[in-house]
N, C-alpha and C. Protein backbone atom coordinates (compact mmCIF):
# COMPACT_ATOMS: atom_id res chain seq x y z
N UNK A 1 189.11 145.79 162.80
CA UNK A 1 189.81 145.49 161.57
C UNK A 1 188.83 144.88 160.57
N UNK A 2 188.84 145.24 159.47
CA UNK A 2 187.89 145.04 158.48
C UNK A 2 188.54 144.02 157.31
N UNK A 3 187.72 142.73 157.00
CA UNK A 3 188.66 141.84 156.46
C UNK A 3 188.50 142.68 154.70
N UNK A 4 189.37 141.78 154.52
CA UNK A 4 190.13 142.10 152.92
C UNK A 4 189.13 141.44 152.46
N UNK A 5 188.45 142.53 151.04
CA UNK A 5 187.73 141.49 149.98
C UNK A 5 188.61 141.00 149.13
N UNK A 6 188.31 139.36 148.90
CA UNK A 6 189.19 138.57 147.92
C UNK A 6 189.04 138.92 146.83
N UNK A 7 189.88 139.26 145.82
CA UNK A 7 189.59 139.69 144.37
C UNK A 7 189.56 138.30 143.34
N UNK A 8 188.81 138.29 142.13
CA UNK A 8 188.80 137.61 141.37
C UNK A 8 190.05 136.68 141.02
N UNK A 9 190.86 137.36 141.14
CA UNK A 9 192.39 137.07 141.02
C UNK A 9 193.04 136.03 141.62
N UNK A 10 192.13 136.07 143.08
CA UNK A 10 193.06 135.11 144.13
C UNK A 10 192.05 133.85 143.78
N UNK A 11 190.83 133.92 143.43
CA UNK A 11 189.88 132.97 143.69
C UNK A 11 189.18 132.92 142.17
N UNK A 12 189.66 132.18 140.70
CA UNK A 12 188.80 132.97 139.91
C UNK A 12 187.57 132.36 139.75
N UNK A 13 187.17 130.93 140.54
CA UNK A 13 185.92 130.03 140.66
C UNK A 13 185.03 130.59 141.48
N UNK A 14 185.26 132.20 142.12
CA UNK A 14 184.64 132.35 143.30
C UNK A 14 182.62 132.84 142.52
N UNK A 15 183.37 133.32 141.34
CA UNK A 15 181.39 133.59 140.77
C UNK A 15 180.95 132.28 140.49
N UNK A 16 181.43 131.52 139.98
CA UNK A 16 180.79 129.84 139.80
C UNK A 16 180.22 129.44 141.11
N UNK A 17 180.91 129.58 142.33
CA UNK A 17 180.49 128.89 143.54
C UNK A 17 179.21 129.91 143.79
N UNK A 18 179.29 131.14 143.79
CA UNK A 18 178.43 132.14 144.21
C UNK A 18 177.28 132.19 143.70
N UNK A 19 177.44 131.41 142.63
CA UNK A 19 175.74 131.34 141.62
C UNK A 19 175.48 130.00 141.25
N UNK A 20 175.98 129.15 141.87
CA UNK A 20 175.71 127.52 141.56
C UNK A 20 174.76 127.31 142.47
N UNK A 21 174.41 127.54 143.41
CA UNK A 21 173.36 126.99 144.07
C UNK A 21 171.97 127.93 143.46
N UNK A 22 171.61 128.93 143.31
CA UNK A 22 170.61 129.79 142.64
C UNK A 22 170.43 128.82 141.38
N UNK A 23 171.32 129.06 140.55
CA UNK A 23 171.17 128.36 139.00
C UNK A 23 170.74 126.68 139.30
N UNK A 24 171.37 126.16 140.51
CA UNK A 24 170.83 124.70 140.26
C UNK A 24 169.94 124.73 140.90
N UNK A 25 169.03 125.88 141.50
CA UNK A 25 167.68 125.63 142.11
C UNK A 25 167.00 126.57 141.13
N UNK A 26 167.09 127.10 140.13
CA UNK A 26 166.37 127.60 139.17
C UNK A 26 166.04 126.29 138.00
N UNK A 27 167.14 125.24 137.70
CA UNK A 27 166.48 124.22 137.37
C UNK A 27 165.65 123.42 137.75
N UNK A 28 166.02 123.01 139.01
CA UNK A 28 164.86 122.12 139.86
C UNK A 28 163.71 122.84 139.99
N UNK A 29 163.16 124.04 139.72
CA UNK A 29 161.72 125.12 139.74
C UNK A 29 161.58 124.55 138.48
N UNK A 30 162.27 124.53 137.60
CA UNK A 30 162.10 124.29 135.58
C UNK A 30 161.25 122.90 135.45
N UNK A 31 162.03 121.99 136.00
CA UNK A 31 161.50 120.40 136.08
C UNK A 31 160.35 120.11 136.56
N UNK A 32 160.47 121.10 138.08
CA UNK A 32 158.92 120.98 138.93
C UNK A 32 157.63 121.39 137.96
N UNK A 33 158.15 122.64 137.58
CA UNK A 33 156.93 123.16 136.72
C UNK A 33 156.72 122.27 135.87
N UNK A 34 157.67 121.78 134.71
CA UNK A 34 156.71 120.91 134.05
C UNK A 34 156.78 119.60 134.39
N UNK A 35 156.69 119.04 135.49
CA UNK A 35 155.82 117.86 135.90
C UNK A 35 154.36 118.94 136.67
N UNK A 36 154.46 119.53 137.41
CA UNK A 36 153.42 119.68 137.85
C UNK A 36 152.64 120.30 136.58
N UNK A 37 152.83 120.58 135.72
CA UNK A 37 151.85 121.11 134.61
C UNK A 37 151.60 119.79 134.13
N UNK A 38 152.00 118.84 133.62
CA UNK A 38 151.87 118.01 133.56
C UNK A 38 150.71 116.66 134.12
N UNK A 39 151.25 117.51 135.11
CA UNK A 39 149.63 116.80 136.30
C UNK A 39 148.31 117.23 136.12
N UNK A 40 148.32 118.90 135.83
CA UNK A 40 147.08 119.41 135.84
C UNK A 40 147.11 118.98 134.48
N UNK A 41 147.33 119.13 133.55
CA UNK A 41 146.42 118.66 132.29
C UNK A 41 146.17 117.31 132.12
N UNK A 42 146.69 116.48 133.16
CA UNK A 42 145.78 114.80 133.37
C UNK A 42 144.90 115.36 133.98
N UNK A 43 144.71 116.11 135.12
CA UNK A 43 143.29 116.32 135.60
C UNK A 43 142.33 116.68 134.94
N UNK A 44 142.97 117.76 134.09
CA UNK A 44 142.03 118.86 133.01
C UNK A 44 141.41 117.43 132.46
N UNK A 45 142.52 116.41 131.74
CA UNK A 45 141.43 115.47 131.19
C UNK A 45 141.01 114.79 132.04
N UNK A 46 140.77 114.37 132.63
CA UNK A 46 139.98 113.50 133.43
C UNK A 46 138.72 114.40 134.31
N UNK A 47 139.08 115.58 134.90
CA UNK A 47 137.88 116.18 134.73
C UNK A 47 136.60 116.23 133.19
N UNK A 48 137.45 116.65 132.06
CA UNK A 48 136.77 116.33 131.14
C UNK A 48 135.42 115.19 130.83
N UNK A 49 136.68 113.87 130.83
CA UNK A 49 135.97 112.59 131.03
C UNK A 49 135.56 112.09 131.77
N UNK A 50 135.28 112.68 132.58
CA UNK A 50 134.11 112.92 134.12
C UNK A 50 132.92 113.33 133.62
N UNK A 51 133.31 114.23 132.79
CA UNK A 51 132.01 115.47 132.62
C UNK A 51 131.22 114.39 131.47
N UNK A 52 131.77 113.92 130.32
CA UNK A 52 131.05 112.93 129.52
C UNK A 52 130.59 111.70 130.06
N UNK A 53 131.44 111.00 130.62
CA UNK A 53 130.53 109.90 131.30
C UNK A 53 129.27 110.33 131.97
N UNK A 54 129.25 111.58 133.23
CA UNK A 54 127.81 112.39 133.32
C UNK A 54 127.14 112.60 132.43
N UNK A 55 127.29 112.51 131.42
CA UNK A 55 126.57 113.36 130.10
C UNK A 55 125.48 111.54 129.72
N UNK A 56 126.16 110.28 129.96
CA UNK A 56 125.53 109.22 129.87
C UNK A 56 124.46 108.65 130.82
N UNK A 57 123.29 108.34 129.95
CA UNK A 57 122.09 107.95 130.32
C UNK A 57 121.82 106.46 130.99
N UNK A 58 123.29 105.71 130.72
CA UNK A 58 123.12 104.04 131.32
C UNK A 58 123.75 104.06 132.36
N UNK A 59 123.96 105.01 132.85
CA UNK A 59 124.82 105.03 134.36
C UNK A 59 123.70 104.88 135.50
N UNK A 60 124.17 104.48 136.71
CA UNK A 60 123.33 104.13 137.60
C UNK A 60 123.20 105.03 138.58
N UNK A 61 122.27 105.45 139.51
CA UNK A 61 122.43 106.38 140.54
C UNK A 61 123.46 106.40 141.25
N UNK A 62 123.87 105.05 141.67
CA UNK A 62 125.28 105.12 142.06
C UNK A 62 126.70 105.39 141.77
N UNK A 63 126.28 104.61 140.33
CA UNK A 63 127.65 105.47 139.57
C UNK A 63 127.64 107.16 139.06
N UNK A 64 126.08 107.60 139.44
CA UNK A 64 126.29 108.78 138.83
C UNK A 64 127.38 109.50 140.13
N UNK A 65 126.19 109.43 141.19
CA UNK A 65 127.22 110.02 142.43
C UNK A 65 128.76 109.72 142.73
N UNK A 66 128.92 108.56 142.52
CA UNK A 66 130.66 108.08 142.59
C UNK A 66 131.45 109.06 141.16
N UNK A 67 130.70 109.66 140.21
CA UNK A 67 131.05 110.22 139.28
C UNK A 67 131.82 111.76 139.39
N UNK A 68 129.84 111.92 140.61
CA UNK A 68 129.82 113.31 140.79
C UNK A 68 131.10 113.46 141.72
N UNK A 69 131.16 112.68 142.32
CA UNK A 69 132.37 112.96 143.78
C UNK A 69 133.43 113.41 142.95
N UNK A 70 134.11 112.03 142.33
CA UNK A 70 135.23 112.72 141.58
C UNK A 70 135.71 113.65 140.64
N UNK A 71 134.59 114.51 140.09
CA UNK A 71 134.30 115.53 139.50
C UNK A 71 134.51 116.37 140.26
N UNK A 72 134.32 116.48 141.33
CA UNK A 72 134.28 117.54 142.44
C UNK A 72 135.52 117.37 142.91
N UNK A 73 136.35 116.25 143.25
CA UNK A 73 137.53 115.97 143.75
C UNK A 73 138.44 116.30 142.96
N UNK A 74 138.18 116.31 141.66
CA UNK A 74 139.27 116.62 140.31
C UNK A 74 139.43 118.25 140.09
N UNK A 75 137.90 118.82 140.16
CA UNK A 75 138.27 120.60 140.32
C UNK A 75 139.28 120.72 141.80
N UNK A 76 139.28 120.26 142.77
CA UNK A 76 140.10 120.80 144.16
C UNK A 76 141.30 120.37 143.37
N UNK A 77 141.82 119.43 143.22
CA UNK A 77 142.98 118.89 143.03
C UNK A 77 143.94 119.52 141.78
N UNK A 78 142.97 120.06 140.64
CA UNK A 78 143.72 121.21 139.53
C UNK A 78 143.70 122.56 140.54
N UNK A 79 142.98 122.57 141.56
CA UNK A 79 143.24 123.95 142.15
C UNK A 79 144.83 124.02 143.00
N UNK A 80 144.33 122.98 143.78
CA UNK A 80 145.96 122.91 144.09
C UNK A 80 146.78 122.76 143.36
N UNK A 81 146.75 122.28 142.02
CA UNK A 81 147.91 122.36 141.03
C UNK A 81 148.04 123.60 140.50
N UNK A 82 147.23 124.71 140.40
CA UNK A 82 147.01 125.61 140.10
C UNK A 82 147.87 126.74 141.31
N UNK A 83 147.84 126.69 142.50
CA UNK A 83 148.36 127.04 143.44
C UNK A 83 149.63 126.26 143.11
N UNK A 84 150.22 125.27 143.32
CA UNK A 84 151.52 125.16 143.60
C UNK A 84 152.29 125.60 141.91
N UNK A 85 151.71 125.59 141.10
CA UNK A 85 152.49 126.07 139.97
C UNK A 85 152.49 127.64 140.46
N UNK A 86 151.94 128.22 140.86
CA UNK A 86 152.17 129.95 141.03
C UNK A 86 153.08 129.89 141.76
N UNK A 87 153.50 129.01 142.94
CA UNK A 87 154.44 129.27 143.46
C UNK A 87 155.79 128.41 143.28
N UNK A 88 155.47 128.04 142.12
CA UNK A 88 156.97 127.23 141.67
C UNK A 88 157.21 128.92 140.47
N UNK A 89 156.64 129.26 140.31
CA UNK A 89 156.69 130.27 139.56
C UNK A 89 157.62 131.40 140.15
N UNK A 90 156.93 131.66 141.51
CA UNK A 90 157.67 132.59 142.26
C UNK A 90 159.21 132.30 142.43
N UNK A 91 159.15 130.90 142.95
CA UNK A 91 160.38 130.06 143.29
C UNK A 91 161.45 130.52 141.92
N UNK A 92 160.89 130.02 140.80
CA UNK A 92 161.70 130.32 139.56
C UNK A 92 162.25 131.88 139.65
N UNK A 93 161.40 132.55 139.68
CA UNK A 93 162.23 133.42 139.14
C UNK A 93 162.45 134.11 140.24
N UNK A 94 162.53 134.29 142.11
CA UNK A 94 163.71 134.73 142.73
C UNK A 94 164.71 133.82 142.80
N UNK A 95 165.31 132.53 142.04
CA UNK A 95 166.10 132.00 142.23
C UNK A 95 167.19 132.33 140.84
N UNK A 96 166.56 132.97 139.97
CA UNK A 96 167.04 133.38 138.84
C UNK A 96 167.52 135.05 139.38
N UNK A 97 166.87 135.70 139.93
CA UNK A 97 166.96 137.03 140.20
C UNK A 97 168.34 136.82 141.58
N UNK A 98 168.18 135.43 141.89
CA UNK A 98 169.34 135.77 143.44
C UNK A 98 170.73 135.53 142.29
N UNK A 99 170.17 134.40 141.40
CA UNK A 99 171.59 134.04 140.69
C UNK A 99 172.43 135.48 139.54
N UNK A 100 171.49 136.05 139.38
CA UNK A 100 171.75 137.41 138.83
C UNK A 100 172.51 138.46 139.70
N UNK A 101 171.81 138.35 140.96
CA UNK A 101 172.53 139.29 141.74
C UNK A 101 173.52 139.09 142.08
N UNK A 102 173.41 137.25 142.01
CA UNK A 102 175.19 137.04 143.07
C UNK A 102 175.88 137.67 141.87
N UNK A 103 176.11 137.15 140.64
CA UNK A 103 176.53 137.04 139.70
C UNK A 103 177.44 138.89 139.27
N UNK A 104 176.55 139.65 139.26
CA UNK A 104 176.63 141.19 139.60
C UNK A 104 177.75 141.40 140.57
N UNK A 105 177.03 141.28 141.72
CA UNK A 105 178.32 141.19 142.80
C UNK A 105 179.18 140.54 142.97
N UNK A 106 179.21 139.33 142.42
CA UNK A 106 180.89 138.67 142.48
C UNK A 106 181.31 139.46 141.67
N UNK A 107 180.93 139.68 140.05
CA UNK A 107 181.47 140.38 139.18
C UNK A 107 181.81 141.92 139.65
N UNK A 108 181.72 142.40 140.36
CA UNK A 108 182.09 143.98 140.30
C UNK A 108 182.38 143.89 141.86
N UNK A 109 182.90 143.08 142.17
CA UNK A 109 183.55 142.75 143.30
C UNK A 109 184.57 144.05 143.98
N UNK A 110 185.44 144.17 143.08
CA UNK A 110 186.79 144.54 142.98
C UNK A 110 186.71 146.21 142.55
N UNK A 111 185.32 146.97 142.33
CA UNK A 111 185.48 147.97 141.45
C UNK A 111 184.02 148.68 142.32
N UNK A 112 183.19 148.38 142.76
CA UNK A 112 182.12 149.10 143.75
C UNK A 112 181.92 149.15 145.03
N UNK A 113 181.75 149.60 145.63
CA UNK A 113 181.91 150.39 146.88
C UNK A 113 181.59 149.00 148.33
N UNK A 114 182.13 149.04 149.22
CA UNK A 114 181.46 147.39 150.05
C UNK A 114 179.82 147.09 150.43
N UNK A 115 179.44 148.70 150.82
CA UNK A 115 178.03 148.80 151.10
C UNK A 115 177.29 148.22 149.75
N UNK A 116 177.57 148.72 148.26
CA UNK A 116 176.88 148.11 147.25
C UNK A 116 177.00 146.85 147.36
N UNK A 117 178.40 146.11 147.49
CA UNK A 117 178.59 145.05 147.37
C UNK A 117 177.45 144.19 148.35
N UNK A 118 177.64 144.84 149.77
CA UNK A 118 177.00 143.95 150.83
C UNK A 118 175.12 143.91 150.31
N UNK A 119 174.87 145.06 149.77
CA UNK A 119 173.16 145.04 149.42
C UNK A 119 173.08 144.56 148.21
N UNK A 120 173.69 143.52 147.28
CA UNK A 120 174.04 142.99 146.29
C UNK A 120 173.62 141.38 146.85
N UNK A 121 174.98 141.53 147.81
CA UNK A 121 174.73 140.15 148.69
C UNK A 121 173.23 139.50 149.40
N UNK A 122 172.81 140.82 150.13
CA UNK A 122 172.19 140.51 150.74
C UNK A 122 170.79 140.47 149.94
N UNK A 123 170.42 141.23 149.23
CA UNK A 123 169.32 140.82 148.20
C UNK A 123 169.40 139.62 147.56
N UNK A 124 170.60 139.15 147.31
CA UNK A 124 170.62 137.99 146.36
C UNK A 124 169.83 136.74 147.48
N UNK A 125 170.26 136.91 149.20
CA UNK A 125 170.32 136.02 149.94
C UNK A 125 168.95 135.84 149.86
N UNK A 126 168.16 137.35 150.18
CA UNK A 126 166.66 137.19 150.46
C UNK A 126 165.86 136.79 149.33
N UNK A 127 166.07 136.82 147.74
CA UNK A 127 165.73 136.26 146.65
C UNK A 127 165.94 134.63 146.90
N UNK A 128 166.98 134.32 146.95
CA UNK A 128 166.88 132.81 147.28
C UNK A 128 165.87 132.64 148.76
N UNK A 129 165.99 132.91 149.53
CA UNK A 129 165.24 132.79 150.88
C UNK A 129 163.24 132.87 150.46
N UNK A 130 163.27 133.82 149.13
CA UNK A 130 161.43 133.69 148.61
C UNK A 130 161.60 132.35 147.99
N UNK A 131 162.96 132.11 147.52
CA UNK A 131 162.78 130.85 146.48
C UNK A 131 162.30 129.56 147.34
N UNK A 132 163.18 129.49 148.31
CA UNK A 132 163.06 128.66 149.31
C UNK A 132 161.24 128.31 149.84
N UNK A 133 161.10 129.69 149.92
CA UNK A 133 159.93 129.78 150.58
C UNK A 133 158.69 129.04 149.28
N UNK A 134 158.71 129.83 148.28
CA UNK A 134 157.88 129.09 147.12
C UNK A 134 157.91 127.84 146.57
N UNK A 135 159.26 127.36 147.32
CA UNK A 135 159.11 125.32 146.83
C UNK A 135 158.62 124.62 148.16
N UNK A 136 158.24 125.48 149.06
CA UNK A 136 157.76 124.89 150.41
C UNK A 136 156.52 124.82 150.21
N UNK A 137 155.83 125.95 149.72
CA UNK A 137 154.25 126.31 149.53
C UNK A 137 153.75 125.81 148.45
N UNK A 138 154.62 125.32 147.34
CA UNK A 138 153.90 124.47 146.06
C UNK A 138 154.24 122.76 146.32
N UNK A 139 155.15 122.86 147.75
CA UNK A 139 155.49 121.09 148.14
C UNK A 139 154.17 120.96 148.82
N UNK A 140 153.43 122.05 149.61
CA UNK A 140 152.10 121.74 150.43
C UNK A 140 151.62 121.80 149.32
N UNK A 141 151.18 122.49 148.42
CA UNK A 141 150.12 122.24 147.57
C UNK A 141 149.93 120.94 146.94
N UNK A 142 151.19 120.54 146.46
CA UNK A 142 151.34 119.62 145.84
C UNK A 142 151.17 117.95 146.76
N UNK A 143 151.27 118.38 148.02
CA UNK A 143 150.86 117.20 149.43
C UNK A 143 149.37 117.02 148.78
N UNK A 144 148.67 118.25 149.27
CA UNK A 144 147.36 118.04 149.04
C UNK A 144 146.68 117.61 148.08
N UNK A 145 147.12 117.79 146.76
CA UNK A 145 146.74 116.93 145.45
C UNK A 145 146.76 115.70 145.94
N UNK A 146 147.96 115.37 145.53
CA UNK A 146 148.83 113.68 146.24
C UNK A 146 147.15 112.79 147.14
N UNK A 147 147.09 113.76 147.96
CA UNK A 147 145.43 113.20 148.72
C UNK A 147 144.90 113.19 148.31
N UNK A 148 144.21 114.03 147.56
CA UNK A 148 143.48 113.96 146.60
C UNK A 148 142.87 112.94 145.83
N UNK A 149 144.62 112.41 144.75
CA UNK A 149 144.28 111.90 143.87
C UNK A 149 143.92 110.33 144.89
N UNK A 150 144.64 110.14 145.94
CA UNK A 150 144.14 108.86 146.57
C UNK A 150 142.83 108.56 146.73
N UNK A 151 142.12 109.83 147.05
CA UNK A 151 141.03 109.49 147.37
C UNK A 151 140.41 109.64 145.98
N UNK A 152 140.30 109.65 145.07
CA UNK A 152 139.57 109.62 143.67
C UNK A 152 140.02 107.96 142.84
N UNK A 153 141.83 107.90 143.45
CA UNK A 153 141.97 106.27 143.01
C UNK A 153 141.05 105.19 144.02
N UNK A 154 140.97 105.67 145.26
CA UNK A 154 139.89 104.72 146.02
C UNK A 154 138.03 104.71 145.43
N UNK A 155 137.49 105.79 145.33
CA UNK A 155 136.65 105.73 144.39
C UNK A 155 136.63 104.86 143.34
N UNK A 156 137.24 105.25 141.75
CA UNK A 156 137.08 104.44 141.48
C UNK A 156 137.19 102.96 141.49
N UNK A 157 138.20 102.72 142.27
CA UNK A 157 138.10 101.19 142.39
C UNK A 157 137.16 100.29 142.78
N UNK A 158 136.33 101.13 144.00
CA UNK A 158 134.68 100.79 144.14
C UNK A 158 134.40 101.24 143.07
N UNK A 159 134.34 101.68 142.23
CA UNK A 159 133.13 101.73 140.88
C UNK A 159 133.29 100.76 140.08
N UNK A 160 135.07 100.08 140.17
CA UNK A 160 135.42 99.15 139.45
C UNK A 160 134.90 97.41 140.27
N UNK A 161 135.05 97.25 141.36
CA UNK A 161 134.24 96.53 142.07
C UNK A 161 132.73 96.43 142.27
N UNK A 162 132.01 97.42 141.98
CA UNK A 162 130.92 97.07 141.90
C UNK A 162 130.15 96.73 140.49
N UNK A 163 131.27 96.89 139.45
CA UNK A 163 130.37 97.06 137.83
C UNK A 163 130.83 95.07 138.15
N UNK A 164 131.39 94.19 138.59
CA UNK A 164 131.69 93.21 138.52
C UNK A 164 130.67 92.41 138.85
């Protein structure tokens, strides 16, 4: 026995429920992105002002190297920002593409065939399921910055302890 599809009729909140979780994880990709963009262009500057303080002649061998480190630590750390924004990227838009699909298929619920309906469904599922997957792989990326930047705030603080 094959159950009854519910029509719009009996349920008319049923596309709201069906695309509320897509749409409220297509915002949380929106926010991520711009904080994490956000991040890389503090690095961008601070790589920058890395690169000018090198450019100065009263610096000490030691401070040059404590310089050089974090120069070097600041390119890895826009890389990983660079990586986890591609995949907040991805995240964005299969979470937009699942909320589209549900959206489709709740809507034509009542009027296309069940097999369409079910590969409607089920695409929408596996679009959210990349989404899923792309806030996992820009949460590692974004781990690894996080280290990063610790180890560049421990640096300088010896640079700040030793100019004393």
């Amino acid at each position: 026995m094959t159950a009854d599809i519910p029509s719009l009729a009996q349920n008319p909140f049923a596309v709201i429920t069906i695309i509320a979780a897509p749409a409220i994880l297509t915002n949380a990709s929106s926010i991520l992105t711009l904080s994490t963009t956000t991040r890389l262009m503090r690095c961008l500057d601070r790589i920058s002002a890395l690169n000018r303080a090198l450019d100065e002649t009263t610096l000490t061998g030691e401070q040059r190297e404590a310089y050089k480190l974090q120069a070097e630590l600041s390119h890895k750390q826009s890389r990983q920002f660079l990586g986890a924004l591609r995949w907040i990227y991805v995240a964005l838009a299969a979470f937009a593409i699942a909320s589209f699909l549900a959206l489709i298929g709740a809507s034509t619920l009542t009027v296309l065939p069940r097999a369409v309906i079910d590969f409607f469904g089920t695409a929408s599922l596996v679009a959210g399921g990349v989404g899923a997957l792309g806030f996992v792989w820009s949460s590692i990326n974004l781990i690894i910055a996080s280290r990063i930047t610790l180890v560049i705030m421990e640096s300088e603080h010896e640079i700040l302890i030793r100019k004393r």
